[in-house]
C-alpha atoms as a PDB file:
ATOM      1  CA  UNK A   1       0.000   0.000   0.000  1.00  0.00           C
ATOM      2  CA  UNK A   2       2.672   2.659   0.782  1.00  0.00           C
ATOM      3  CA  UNK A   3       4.588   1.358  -2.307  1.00  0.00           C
ATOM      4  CA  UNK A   4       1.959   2.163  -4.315  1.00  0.00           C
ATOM      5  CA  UNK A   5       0.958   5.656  -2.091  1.00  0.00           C
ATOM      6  CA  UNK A   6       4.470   6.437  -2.733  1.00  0.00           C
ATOM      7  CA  UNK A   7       4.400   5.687  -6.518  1.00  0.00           C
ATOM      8  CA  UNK A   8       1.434   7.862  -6.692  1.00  0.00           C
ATOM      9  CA  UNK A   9       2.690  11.027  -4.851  1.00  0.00           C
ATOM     10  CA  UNK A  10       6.245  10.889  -7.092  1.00  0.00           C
ATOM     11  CA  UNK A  11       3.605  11.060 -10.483  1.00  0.00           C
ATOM     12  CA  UNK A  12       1.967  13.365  -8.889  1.00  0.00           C
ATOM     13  CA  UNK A  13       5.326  15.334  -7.961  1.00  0.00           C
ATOM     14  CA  UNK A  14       6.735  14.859 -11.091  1.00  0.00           C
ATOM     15  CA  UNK A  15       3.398  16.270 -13.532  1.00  0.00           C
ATOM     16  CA  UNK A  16       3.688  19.221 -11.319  1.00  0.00           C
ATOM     17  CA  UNK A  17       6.972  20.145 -11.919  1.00  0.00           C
ATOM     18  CA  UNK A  18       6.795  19.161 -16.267  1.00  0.00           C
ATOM     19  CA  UNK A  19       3.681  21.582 -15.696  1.00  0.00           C
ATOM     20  CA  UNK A  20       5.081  24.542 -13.970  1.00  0.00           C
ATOM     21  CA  UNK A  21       8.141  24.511 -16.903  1.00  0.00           C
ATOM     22  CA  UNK A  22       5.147  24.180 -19.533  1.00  0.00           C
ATOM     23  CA  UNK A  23       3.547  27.162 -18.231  1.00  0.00           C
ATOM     24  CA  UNK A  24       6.838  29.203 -19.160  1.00  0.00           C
ATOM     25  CA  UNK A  25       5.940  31.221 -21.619  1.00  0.00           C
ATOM     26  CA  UNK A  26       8.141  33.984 -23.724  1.00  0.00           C
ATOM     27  CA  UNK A  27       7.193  37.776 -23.218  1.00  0.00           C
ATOM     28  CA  UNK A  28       5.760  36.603 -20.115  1.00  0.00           C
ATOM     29  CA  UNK A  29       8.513  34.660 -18.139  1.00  0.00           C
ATOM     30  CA  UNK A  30      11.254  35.612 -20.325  1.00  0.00           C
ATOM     31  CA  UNK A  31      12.198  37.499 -23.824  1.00  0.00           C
ATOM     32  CA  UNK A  32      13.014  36.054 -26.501  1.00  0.00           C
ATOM     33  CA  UNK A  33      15.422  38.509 -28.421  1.00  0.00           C
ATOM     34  CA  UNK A  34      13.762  38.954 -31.927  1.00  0.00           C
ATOM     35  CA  UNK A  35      17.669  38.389 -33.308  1.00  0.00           C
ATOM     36  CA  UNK A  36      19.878  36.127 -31.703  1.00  0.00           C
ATOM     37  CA  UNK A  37      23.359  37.006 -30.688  1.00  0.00           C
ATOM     38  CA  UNK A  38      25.981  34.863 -31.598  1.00  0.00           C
ATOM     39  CA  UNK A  39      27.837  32.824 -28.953  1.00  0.00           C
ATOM     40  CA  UNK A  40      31.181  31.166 -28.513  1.00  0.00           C
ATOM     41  CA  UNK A  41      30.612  27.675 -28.540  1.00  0.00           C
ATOM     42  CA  UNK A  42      27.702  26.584 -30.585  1.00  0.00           C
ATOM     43  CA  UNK A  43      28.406  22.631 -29.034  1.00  0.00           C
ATOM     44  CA  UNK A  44      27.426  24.042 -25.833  1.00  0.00           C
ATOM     45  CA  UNK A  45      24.797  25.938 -24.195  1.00  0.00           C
ATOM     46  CA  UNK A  46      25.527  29.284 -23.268  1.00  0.00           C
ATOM     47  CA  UNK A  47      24.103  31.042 -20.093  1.00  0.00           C
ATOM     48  CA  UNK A  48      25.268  34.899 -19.818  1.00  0.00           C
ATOM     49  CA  UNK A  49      25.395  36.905 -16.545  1.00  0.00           C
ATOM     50  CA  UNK A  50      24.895  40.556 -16.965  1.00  0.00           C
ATOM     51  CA  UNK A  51      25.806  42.404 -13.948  1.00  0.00           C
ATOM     52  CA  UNK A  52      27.428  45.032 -11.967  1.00  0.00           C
ATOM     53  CA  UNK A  53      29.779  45.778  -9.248  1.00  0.00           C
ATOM     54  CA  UNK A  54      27.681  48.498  -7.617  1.00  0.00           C
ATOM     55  CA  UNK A  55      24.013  46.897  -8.105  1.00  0.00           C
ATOM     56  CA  UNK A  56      22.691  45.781  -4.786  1.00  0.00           C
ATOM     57  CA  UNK A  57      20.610  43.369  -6.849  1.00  0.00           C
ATOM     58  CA  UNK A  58      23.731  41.634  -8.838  1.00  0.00           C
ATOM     59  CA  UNK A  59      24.948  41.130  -4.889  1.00  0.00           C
ATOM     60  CA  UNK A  60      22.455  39.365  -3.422  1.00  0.00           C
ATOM     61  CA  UNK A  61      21.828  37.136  -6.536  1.00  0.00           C
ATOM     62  CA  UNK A  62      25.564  36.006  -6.329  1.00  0.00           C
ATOM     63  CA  UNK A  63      25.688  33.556  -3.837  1.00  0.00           C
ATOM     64  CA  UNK A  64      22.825  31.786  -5.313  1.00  0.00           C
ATOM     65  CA  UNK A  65      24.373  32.314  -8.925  1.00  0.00           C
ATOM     66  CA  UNK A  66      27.921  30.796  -7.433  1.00  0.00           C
ATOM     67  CA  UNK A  67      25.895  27.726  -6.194  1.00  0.00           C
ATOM     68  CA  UNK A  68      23.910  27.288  -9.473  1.00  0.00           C
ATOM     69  CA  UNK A  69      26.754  27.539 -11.616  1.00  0.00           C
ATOM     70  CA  UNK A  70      28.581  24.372  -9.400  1.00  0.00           C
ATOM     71  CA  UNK A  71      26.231  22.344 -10.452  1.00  0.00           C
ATOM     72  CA  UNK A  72      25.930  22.940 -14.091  1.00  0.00           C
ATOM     73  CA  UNK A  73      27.411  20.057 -16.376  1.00  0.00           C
ATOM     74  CA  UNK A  74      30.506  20.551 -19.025  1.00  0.00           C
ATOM     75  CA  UNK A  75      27.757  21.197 -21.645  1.00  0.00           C
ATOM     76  CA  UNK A  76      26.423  24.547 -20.139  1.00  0.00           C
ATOM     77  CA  UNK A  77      29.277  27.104 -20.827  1.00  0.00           C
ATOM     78  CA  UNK A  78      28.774  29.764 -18.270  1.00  0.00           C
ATOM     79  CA  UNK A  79      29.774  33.877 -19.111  1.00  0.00           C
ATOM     80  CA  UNK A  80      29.866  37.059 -17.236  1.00  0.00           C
ATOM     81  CA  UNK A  81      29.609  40.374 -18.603  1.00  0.00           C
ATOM     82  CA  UNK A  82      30.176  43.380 -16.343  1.00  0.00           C
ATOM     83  CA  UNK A  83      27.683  46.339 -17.902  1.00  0.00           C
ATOM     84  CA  UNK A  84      28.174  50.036 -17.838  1.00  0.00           C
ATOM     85  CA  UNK A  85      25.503  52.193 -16.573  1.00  0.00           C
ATOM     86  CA  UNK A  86      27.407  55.376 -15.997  1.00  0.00           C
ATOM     87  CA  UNK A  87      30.918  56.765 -15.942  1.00  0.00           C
ATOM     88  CA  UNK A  88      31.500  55.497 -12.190  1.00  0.00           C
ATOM     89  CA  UNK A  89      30.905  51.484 -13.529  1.00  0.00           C
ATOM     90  CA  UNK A  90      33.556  51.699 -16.085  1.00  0.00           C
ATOM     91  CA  UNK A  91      36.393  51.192 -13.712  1.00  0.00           C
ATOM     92  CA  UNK A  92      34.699  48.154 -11.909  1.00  0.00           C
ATOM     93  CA  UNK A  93      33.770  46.640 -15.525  1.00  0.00           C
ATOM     94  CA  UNK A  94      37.523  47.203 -16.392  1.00  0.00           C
ATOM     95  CA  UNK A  95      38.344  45.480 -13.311  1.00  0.00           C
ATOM     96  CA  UNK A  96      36.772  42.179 -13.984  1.00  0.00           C
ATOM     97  CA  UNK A  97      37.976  42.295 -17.336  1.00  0.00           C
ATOM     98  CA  UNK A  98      41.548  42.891 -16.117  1.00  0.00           C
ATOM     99  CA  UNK A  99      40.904  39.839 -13.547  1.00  0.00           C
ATOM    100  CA  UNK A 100      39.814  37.685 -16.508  1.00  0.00           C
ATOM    101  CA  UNK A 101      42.465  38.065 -18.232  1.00  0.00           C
ATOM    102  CA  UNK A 102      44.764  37.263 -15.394  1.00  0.00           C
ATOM    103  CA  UNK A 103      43.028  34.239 -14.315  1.00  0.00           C
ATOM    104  CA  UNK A 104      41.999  35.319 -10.927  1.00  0.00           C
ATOM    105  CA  UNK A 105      38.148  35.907 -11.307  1.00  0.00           C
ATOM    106  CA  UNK A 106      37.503  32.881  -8.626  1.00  0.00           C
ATOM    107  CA  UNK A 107      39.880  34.903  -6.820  1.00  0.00           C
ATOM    108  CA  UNK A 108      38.152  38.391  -6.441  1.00  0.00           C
ATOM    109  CA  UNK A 109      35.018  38.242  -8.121  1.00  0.00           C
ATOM    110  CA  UNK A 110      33.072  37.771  -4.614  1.00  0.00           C
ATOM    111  CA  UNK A 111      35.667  39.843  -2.780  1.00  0.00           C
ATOM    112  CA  UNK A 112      34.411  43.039  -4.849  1.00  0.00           C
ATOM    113  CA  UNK A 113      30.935  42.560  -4.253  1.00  0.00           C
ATOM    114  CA  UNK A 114      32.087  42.261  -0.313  1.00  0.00           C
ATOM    115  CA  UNK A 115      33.813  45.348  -0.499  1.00  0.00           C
ATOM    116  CA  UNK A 116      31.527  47.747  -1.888  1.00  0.00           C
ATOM    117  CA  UNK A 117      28.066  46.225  -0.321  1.00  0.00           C
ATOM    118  CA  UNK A 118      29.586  45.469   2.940  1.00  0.00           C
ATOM    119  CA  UNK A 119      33.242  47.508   3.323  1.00  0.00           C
ATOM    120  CA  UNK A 120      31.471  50.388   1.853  1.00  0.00           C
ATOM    121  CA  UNK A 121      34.456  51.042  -0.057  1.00  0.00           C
ATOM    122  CA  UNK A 122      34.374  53.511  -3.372  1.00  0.00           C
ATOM    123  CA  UNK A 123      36.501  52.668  -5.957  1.00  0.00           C
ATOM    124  CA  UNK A 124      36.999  56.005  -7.658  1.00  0.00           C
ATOM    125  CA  UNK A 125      39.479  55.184 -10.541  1.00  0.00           C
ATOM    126  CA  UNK A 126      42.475  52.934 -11.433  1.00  0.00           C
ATOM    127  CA  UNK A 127      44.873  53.919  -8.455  1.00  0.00           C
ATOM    128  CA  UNK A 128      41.673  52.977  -5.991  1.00  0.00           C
ATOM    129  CA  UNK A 129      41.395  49.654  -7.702  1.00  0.00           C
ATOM    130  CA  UNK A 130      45.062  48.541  -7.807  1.00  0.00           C
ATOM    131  CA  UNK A 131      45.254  49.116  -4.341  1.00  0.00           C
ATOM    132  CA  UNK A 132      42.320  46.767  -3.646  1.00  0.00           C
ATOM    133  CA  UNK A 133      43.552  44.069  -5.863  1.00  0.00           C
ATOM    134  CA  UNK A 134      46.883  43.966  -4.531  1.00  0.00           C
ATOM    135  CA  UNK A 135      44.997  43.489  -1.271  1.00  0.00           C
ATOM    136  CA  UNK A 136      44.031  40.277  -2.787  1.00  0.00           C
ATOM    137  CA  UNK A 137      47.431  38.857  -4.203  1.00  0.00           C
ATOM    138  CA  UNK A 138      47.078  40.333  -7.543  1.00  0.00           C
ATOM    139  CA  UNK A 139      50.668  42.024  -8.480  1.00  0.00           C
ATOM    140  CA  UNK A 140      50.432  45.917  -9.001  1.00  0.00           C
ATOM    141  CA  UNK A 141      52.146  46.524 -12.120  1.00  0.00           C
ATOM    142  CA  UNK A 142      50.216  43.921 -13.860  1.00  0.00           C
ATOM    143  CA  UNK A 143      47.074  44.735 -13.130  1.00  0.00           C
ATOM    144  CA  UNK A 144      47.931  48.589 -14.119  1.00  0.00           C
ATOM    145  CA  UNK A 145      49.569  47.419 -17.215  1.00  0.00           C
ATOM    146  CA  UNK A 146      46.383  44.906 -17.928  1.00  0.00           C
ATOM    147  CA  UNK A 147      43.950  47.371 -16.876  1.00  0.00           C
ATOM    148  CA  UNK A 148      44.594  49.842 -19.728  1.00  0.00           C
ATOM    149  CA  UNK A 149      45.299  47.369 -22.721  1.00  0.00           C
ATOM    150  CA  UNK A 150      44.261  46.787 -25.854  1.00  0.00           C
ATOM    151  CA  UNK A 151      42.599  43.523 -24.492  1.00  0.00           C
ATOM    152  CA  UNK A 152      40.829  44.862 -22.123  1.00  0.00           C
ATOM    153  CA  UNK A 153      39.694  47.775 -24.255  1.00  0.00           C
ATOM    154  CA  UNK A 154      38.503  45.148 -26.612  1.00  0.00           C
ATOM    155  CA  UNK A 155      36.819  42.839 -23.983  1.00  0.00           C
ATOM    156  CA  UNK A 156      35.115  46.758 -22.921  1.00  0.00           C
ATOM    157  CA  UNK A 157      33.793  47.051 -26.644  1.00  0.00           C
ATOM    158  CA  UNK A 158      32.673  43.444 -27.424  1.00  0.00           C
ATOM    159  CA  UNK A 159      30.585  43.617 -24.289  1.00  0.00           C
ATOM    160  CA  UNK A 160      29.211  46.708 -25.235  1.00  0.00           C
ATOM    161  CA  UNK A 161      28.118  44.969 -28.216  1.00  0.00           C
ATOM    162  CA  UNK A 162      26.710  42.127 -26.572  1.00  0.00           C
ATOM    163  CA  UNK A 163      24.500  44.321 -24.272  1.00  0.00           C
ATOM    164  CA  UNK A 164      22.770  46.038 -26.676  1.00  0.00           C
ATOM    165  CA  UNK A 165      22.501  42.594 -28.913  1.00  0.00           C
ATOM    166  CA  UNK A 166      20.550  41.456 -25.492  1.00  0.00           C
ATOM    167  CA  UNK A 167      18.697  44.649 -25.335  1.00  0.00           C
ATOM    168  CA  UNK A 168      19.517  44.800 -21.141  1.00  0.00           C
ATOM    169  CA  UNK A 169      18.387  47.625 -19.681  1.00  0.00           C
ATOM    170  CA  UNK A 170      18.488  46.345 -15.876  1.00  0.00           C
ATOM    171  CA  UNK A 171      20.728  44.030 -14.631  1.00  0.00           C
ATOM    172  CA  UNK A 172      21.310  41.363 -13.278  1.00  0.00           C
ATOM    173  CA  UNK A 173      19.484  40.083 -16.358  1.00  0.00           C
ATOM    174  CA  UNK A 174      20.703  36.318 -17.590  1.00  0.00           C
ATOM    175  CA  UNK A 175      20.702  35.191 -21.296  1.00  0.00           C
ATOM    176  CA  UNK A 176      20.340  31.647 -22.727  1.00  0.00           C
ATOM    177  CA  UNK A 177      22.190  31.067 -25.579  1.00  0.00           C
ATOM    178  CA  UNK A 178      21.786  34.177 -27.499  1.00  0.00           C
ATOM    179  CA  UNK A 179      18.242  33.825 -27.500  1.00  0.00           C
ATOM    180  CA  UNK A 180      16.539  34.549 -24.470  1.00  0.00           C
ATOM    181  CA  UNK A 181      16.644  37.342 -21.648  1.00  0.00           C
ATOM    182  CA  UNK A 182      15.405  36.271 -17.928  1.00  0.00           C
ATOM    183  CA  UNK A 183      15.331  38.781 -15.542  1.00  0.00           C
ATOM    184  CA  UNK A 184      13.524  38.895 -11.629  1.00  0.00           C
ATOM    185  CA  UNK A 185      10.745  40.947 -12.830  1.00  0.00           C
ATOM    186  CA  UNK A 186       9.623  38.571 -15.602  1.00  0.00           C
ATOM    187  CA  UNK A 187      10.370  35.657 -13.654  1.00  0.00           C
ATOM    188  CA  UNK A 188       8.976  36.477 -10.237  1.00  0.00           C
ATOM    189  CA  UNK A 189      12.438  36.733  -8.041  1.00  0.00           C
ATOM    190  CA  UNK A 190      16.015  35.585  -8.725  1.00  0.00           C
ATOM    191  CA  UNK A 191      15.703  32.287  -7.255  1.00  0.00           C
ATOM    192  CA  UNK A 192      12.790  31.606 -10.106  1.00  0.00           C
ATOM    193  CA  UNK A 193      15.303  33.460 -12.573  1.00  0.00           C
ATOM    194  CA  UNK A 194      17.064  30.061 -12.095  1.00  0.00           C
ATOM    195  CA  UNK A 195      13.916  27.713 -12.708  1.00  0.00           C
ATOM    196  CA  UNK A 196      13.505  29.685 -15.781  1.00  0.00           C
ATOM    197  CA  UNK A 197      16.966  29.301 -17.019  1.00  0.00           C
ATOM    198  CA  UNK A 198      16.471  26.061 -16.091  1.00  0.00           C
ATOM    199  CA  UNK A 199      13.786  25.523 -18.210  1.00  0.00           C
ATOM    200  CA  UNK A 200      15.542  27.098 -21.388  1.00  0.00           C
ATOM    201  CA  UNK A 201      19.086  25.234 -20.886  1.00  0.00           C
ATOM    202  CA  UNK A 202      16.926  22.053 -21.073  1.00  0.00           C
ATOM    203  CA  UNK A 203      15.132  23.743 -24.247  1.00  0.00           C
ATOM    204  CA  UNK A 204      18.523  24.684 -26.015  1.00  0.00           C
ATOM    205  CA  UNK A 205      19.866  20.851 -25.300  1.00  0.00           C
ATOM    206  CA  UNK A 206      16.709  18.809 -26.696  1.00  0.00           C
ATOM    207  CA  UNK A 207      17.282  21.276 -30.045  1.00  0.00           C
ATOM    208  CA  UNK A 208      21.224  20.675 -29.619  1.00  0.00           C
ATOM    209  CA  UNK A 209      20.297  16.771 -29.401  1.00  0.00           C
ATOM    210  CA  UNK A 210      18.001  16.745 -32.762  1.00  0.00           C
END
């Protein structure tokens, strides 16, 4: 009897949940971009965080982001891009991108969000931010030098790019694949910003699987 109780609850369980990711719908739960954006690995599914240093928001959704992102599989290639909205997020956007490229991301991505939502610290310009990343066991004279190349200059632009390809105007805003924008509003909160994404990474693989 509770064999077959049991059986009965987990069908139950189960048509609930194929039913709540049927009832995602685009323009409702989610955008879908009228022109995709191209990504980087078309052998993988691409999910794309939009964020910001300075957005409360992006802050609180990171620990929950982190967590997510752990227990995605090889196939779902995860991205950050840090947007500019205003003259004072340039800096922090040219941080990460400086970080990036020296492989320490892991190292100081959290660490920034800690110091200017917690430490209430202000990162004014370059000097500001060298300081802070040295703090953290990244060497001086390389971040300076990496902070105002021609890579990161060109990381700067091709983000640009990729923002208005995604048409973001908020952030943090996640895109699947090129194709689709999720953000809290449209999803109902960040943790069902997930549940969405969810949804569309297990879209994007039963196409990639065809």
């Amino acid at each position: 009897m509770w064999k077959a109780l049991l059986s009965v609850l987990l069908v139950l369980g189960l048509s609930t949940t194929a039913s709540a990711a049927e009832d995602y719908e685009a323009g409702k739960h989610f955008v879908e971009l009228p022109f995709a954006v191209k990504t980087a690995d078309p052998a993988k599914i691409e999910v794309t965080e939009l964020f910001g240093y300075p957005c409360p928001h992006c802050n609180s959704f990171e620990p929950m982001l982190a967590a997510w992102h752990k227990q995605q599989s090889e196939q779902v290639d995860f991205q950050r891009i840090p947007v500019v909205f205003g003259r004072s997020w340039e800096p922090l956007a040219r941080a990460y991108y400086t970080a990036e490229l020296l492989n320490s991301v892991e190292k100081t991505h959290q660490p920034m969000f800690d110091a200017i939502h917690l430490q209430k610290k202000r990162f004014r310009n370059m000097d500001d931010l060298a300081d802070y990343y040295a703090e953290m066991g990244i060497d001086r004279a390389l971040f300076e030098k990496t902070y105002g190349s021609f890579a990161v200059n060109t990381k700067m632009n091709q983000g640009e790019s990729k923002v208005r390809g995604y048409q973001v105007d908020g952030v943090p805003s996640l895109v699947v694949n090129g194709k689709y924008r999720v953000t809290a509003a449209m999803a109902g909160g960040q943790k069902q910003m997930l549940d969405v994404v969810n949804y569309l990474v297990a879209k994007e693989q039963a196409e990639l699987a065809k």
